[in-house]
PDB file of N, CA and C in Angstrom:
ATOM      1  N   UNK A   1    -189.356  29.242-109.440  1.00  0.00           N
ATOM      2  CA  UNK A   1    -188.829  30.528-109.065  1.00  0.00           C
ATOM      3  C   UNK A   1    -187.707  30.302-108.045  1.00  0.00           C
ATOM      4  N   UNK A   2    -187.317  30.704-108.173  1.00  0.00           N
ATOM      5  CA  UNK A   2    -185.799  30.833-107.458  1.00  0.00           C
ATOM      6  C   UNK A   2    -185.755  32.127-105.852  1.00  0.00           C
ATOM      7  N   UNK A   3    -184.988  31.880-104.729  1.00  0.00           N
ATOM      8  CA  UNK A   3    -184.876  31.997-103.497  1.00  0.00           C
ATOM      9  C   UNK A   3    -184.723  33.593-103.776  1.00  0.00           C
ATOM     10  N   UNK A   4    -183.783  34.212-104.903  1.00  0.00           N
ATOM     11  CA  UNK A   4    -183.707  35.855-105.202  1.00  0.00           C
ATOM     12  C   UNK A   4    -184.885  36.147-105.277  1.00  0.00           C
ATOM     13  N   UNK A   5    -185.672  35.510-106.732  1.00  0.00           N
ATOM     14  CA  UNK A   5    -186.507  35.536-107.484  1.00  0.00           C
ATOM     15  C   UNK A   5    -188.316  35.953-106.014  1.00  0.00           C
ATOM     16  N   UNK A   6    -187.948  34.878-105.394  1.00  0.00           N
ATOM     17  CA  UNK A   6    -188.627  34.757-104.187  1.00  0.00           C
ATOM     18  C   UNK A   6    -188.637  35.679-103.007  1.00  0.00           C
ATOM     19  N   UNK A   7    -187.219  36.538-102.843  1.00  0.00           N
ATOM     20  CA  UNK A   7    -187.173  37.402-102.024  1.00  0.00           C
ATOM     21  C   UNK A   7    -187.631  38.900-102.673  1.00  0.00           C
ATOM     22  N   UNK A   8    -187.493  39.448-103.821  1.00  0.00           N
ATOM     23  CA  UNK A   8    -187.766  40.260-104.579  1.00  0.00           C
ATOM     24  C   UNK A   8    -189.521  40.549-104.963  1.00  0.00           C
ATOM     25  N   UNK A   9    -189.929  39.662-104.801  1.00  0.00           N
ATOM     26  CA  UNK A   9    -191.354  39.283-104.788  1.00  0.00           C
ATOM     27  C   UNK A   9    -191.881  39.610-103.590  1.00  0.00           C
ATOM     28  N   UNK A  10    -191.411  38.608-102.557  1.00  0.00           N
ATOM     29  CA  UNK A  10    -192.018  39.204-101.365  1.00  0.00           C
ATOM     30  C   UNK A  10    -191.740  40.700-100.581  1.00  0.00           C
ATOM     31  N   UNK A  11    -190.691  41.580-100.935  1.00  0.00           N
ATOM     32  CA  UNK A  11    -189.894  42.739-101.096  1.00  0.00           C
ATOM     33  C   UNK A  11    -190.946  43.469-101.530  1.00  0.00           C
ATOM     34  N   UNK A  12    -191.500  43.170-102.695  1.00  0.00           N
ATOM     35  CA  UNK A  12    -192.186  44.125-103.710  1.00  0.00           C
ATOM     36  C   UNK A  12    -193.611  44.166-102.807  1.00  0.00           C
ATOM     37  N   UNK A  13    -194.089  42.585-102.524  1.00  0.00           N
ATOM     38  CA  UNK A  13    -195.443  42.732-101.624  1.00  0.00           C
ATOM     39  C   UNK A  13    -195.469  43.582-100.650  1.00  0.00           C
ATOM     40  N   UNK A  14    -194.645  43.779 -99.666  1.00  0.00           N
ATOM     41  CA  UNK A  14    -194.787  44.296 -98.637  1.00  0.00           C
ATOM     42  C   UNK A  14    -194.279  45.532 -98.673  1.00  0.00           C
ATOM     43  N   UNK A  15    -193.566  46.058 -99.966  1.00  0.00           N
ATOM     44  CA  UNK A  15    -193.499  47.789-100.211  1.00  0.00           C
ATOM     45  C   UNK A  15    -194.931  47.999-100.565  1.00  0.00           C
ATOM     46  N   UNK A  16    -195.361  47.583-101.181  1.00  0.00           N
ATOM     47  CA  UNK A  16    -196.921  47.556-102.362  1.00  0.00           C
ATOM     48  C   UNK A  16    -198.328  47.920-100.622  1.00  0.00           C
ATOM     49  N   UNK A  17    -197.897  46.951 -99.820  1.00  0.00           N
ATOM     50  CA  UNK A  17    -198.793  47.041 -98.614  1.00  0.00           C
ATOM     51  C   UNK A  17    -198.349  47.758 -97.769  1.00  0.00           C
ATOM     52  N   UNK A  18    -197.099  48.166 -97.267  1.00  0.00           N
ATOM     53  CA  UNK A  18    -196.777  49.595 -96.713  1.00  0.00           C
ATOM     54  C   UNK A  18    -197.473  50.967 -97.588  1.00  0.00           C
ATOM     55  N   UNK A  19    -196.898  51.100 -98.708  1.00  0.00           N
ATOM     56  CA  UNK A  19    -197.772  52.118 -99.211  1.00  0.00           C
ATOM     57  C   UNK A  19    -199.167  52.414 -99.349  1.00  0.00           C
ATOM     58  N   UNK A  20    -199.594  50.634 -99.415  1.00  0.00           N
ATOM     59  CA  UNK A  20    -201.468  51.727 -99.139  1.00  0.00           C
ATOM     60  C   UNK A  20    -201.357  52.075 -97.625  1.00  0.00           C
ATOM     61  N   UNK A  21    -200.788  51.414 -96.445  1.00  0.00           N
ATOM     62  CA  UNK A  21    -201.403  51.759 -94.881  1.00  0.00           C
ATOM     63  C   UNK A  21    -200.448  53.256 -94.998  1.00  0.00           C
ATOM     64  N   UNK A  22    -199.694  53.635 -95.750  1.00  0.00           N
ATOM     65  CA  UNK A  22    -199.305  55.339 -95.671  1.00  0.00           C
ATOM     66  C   UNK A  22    -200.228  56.051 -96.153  1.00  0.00           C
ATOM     67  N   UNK A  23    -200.670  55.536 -97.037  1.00  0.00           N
ATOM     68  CA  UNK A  23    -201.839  56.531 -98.117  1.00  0.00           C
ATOM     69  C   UNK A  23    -203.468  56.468 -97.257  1.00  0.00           C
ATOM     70  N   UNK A  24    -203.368  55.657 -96.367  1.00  0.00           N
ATOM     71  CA  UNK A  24    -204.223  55.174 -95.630  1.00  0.00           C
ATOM     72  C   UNK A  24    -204.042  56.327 -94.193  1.00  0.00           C
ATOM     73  N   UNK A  25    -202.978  56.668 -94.110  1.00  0.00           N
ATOM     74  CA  UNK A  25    -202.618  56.899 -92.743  1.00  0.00           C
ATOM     75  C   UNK A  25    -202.244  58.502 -93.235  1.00  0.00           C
ATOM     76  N   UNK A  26    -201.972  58.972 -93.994  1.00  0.00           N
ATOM     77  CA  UNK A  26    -202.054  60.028 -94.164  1.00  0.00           C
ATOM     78  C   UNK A  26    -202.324  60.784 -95.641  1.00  0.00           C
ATOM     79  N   UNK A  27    -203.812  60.971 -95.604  1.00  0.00           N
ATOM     80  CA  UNK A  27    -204.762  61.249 -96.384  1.00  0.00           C
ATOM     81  C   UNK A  27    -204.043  62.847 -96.816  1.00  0.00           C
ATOM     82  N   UNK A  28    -204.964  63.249 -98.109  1.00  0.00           N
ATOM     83  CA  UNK A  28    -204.879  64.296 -98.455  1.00  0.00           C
ATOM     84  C   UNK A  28    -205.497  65.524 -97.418  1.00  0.00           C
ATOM     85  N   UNK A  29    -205.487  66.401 -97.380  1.00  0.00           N
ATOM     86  CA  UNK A  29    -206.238  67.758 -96.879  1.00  0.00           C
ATOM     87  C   UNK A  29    -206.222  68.482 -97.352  1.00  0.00           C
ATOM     88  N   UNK A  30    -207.570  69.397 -96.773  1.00  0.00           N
ATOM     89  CA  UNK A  30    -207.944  70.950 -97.534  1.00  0.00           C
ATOM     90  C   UNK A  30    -207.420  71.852 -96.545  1.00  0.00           C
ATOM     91  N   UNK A  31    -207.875  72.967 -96.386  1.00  0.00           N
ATOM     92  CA  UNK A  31    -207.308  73.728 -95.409  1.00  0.00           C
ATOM     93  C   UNK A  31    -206.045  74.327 -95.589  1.00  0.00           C
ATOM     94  N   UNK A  32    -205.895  75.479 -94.125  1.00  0.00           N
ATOM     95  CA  UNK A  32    -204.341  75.077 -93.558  1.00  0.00           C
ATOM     96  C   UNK A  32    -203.189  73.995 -93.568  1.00  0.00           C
ATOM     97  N   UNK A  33    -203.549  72.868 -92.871  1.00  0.00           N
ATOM     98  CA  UNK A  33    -202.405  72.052 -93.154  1.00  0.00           C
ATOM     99  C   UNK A  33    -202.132  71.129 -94.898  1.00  0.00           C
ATOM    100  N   UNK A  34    -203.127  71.760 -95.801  1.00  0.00           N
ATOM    101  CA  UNK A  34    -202.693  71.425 -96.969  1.00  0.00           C
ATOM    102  C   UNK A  34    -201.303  70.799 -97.426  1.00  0.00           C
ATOM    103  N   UNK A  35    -200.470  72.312 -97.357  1.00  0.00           N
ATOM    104  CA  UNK A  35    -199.487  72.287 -97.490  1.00  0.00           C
ATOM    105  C   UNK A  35    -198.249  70.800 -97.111  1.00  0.00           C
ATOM    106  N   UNK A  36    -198.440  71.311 -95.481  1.00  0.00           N
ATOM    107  CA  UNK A  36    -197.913  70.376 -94.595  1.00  0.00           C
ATOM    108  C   UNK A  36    -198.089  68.291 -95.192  1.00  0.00           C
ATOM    109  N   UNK A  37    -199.602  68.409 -95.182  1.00  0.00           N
ATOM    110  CA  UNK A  37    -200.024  67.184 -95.826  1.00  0.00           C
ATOM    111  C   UNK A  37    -199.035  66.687 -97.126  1.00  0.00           C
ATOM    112  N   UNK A  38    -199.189  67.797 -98.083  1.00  0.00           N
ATOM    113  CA  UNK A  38    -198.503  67.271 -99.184  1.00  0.00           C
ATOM    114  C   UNK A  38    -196.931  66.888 -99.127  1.00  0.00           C
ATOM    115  N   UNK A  39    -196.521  67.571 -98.366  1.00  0.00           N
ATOM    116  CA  UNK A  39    -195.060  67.576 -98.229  1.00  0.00           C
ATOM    117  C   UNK A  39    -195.328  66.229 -97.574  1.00  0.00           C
ATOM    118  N   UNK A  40    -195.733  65.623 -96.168  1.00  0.00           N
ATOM    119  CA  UNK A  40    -195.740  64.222 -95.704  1.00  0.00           C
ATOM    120  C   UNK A  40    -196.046  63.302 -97.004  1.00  0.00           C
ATOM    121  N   UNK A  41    -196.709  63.246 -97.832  1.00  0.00           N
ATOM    122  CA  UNK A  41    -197.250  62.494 -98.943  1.00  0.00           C
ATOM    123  C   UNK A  41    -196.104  62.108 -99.447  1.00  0.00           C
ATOM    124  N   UNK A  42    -195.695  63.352 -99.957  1.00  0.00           N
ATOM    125  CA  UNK A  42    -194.517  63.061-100.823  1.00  0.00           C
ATOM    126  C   UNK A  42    -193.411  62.979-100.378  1.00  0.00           C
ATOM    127  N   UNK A  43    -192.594  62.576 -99.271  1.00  0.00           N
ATOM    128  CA  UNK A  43    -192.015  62.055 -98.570  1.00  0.00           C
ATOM    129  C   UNK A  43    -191.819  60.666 -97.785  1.00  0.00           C
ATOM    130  N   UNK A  44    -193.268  60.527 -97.801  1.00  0.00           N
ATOM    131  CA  UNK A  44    -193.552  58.778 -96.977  1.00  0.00           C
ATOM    132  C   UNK A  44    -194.183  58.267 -98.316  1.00  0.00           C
ATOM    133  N   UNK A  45    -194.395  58.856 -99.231  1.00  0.00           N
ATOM    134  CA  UNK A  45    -195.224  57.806-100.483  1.00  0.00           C
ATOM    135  C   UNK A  45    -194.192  57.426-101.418  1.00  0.00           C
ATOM    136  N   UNK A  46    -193.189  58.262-101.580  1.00  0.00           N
ATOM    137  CA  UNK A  46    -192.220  58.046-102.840  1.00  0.00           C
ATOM    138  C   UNK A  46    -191.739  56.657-102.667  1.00  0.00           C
ATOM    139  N   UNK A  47    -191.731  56.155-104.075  1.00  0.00           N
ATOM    140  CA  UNK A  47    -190.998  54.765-104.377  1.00  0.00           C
ATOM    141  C   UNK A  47    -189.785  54.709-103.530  1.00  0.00           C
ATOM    142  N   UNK A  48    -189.521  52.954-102.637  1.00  0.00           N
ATOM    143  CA  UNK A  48    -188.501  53.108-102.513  1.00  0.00           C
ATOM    144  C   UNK A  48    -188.461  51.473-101.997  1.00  0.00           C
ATOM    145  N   UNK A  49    -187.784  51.234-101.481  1.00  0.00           N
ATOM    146  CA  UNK A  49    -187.493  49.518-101.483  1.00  0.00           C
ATOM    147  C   UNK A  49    -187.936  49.375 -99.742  1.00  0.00           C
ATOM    148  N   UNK A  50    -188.362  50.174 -98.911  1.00  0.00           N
ATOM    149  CA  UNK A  50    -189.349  49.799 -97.780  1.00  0.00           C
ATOM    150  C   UNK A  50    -187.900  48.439 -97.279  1.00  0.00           C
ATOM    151  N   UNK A  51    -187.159  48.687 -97.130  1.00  0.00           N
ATOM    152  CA  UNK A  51    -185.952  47.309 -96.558  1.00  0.00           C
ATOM    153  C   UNK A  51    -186.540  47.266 -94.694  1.00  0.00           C
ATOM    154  N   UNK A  52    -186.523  48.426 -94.071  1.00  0.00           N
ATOM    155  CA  UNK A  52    -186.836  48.664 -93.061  1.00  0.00           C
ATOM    156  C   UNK A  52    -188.663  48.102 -92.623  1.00  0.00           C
ATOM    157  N   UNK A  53    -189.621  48.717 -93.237  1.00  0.00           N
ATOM    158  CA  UNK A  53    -190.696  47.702 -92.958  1.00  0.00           C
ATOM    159  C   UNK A  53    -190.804  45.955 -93.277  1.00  0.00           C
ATOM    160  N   UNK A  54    -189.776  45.461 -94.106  1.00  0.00           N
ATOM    161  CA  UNK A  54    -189.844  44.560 -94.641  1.00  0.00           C
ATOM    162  C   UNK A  54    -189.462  43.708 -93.407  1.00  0.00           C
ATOM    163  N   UNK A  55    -188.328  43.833 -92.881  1.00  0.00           N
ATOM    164  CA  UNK A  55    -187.688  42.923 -91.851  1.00  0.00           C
ATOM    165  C   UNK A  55    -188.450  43.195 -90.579  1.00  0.00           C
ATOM    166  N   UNK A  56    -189.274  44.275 -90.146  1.00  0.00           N
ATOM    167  CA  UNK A  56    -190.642  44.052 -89.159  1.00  0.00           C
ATOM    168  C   UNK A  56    -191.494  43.520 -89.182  1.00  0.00           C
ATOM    169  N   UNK A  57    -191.638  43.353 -90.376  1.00  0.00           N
ATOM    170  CA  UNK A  57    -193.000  42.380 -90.642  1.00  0.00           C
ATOM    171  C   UNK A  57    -192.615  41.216 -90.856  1.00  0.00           C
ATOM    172  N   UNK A  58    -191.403  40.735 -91.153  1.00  0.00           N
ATOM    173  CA  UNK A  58    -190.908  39.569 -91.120  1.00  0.00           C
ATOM    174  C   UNK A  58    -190.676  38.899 -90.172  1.00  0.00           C
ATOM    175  N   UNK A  59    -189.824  39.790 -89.185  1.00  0.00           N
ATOM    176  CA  UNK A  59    -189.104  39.647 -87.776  1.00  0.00           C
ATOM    177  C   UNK A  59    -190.643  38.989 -86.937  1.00  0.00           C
ATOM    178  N   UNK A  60    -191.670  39.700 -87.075  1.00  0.00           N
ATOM    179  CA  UNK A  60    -192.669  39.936 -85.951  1.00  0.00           C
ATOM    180  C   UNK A  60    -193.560  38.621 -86.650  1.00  0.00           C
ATOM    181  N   UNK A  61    -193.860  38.388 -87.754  1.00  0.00           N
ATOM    182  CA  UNK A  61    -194.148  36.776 -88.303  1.00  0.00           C
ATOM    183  C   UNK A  61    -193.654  36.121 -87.745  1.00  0.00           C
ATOM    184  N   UNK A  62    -192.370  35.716 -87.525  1.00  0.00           N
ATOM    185  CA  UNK A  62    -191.773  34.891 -87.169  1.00  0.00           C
ATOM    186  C   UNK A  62    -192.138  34.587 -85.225  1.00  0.00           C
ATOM    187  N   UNK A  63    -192.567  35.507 -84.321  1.00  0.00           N
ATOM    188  CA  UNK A  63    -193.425  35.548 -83.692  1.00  0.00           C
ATOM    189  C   UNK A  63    -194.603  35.418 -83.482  1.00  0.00           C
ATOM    190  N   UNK A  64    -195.552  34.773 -84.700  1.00  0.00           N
ATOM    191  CA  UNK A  64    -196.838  35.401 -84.725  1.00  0.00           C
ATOM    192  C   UNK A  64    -197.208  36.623 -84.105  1.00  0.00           C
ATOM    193  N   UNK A  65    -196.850  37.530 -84.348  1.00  0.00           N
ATOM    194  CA  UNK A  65    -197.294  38.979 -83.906  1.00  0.00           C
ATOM    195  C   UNK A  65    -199.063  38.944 -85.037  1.00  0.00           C
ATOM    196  N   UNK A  66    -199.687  40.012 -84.230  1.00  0.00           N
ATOM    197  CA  UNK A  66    -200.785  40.273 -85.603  1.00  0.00           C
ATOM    198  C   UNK A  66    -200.403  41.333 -86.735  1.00  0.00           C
ATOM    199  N   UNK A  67    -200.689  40.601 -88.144  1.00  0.00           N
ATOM    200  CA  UNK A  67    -200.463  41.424 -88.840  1.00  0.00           C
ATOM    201  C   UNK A  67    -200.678  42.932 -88.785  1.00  0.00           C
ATOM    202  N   UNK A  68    -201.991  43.261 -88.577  1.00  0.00           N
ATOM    203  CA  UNK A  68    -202.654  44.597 -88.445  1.00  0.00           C
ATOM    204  C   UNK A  68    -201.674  45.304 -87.918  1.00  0.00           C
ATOM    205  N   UNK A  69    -201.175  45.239 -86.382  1.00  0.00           N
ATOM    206  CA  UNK A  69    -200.381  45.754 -85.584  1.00  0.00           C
ATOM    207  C   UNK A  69    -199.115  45.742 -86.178  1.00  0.00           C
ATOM    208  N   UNK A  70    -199.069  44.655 -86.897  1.00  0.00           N
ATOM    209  CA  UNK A  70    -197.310  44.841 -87.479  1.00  0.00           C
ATOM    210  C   UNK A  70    -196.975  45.825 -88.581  1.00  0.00           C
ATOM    211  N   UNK A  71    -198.681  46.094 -89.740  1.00  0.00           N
ATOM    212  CA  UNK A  71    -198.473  47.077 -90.907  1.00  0.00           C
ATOM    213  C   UNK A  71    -198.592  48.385 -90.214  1.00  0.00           C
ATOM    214  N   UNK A  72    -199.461  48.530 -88.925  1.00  0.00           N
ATOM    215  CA  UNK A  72    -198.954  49.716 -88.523  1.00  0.00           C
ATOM    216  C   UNK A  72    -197.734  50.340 -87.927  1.00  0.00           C
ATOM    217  N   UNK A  73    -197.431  49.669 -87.113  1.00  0.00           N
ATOM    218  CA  UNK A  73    -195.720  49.632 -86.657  1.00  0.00           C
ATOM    219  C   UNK A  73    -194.862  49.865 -88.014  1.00  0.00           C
ATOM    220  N   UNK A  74    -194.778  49.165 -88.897  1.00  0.00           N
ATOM    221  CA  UNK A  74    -193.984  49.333 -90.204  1.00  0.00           C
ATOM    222  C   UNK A  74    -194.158  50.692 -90.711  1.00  0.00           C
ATOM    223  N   UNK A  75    -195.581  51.357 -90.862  1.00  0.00           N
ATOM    224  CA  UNK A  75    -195.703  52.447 -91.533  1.00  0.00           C
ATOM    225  C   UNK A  75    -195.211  53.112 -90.528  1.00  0.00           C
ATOM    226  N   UNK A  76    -195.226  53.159 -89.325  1.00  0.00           N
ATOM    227  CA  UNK A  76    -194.565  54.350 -88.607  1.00  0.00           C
ATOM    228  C   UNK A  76    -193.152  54.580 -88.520  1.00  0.00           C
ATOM    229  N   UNK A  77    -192.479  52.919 -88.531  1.00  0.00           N
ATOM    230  CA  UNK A  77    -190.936  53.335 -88.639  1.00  0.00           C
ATOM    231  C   UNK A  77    -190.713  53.673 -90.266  1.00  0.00           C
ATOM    232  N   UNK A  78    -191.300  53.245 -91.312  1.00  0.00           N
ATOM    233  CA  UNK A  78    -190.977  54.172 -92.558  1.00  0.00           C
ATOM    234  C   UNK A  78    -191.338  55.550 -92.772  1.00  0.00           C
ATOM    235  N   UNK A  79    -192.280  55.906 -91.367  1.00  0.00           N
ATOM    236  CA  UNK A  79    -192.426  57.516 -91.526  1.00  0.00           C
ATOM    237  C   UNK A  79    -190.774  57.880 -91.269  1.00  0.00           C
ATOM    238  N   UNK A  80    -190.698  58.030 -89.835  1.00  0.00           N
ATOM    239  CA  UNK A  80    -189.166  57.698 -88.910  1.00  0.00           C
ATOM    240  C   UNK A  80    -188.239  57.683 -90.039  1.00  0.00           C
ATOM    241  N   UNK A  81    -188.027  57.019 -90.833  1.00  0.00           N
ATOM    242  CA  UNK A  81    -186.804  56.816 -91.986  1.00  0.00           C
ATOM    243  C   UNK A  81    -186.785  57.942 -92.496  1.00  0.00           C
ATOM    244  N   UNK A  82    -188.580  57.764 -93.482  1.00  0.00           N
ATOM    245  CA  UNK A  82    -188.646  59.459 -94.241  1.00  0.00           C
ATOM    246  C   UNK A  82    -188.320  60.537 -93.500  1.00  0.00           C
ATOM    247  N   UNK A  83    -188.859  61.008 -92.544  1.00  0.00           N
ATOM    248  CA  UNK A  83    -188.502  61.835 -91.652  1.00  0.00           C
ATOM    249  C   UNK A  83    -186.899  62.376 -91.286  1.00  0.00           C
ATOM    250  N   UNK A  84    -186.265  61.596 -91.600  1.00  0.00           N
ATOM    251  CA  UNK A  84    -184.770  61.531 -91.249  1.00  0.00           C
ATOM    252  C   UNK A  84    -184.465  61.605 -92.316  1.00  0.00           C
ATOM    253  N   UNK A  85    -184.387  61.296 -93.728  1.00  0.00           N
ATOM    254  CA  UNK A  85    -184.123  61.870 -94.948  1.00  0.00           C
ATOM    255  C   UNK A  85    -184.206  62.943 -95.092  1.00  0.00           C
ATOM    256  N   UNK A  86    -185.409  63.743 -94.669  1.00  0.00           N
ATOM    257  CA  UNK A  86    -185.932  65.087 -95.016  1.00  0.00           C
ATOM    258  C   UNK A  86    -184.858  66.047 -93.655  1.00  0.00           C
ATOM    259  N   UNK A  87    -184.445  65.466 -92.787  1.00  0.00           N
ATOM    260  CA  UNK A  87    -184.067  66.089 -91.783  1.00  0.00           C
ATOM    261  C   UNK A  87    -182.805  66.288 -92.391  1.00  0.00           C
ATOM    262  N   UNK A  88    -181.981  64.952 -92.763  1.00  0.00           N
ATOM    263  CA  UNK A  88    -180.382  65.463 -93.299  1.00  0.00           C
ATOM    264  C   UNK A  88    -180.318  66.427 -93.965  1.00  0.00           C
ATOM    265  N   UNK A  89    -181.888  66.421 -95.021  1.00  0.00           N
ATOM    266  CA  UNK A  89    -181.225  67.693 -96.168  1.00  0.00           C
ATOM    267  C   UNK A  89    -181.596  68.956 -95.969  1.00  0.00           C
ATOM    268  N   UNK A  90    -181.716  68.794 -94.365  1.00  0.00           N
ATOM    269  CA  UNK A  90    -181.925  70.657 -93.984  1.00  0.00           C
ATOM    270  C   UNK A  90    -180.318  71.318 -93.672  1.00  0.00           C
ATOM    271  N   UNK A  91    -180.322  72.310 -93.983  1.00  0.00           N
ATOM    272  CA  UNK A  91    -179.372  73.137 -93.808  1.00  0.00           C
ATOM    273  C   UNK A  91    -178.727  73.039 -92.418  1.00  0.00           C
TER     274      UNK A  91
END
């Protein structure tokens, strides 16, 4: 396998493991904040190439940081990203 071949792979792992600690981190609900919930879901869950968690969890490896602490940190700055997507396309 080849160094692309190799980066694309590990790319894919660590979108694949950001998305469960989102789906992890923000569960469905009943209720009131139903609504609210779904809209976060579908905003922090949608496919997308995670470039931003990728180089935290990389960056912070390269430190031995602990993983645990690093997939959470990641899911929060890919909230942060989503969040700012959804913000540009307000009026």
């Amino acid at each position: 396998m080849g160094e692309a071949q190799d980066f694309e792979q590990r790319l894919k792992e660590v979108a694949d493991r950001v998305t469960v600690a989102l789906d992890q981190l923000i569960p469905p609900a009943g209720g009131p904040e139903a609504n609210l919930m779904r809209a976060m879901r579908h905003a922090a869950l949608a496919n997308g190439k995670r470039m931003r968690p990728f180089f935290l969890l990389e960056t912070g490896a390269m430190f031995d940081a602990p993983e645990k602490t690093l997939l959470r940190a990641a899911a929060a700055l890919e909230c942060v990203h989503c969040y700012s997507l959804v913000h540009d396309d307000l009026p």
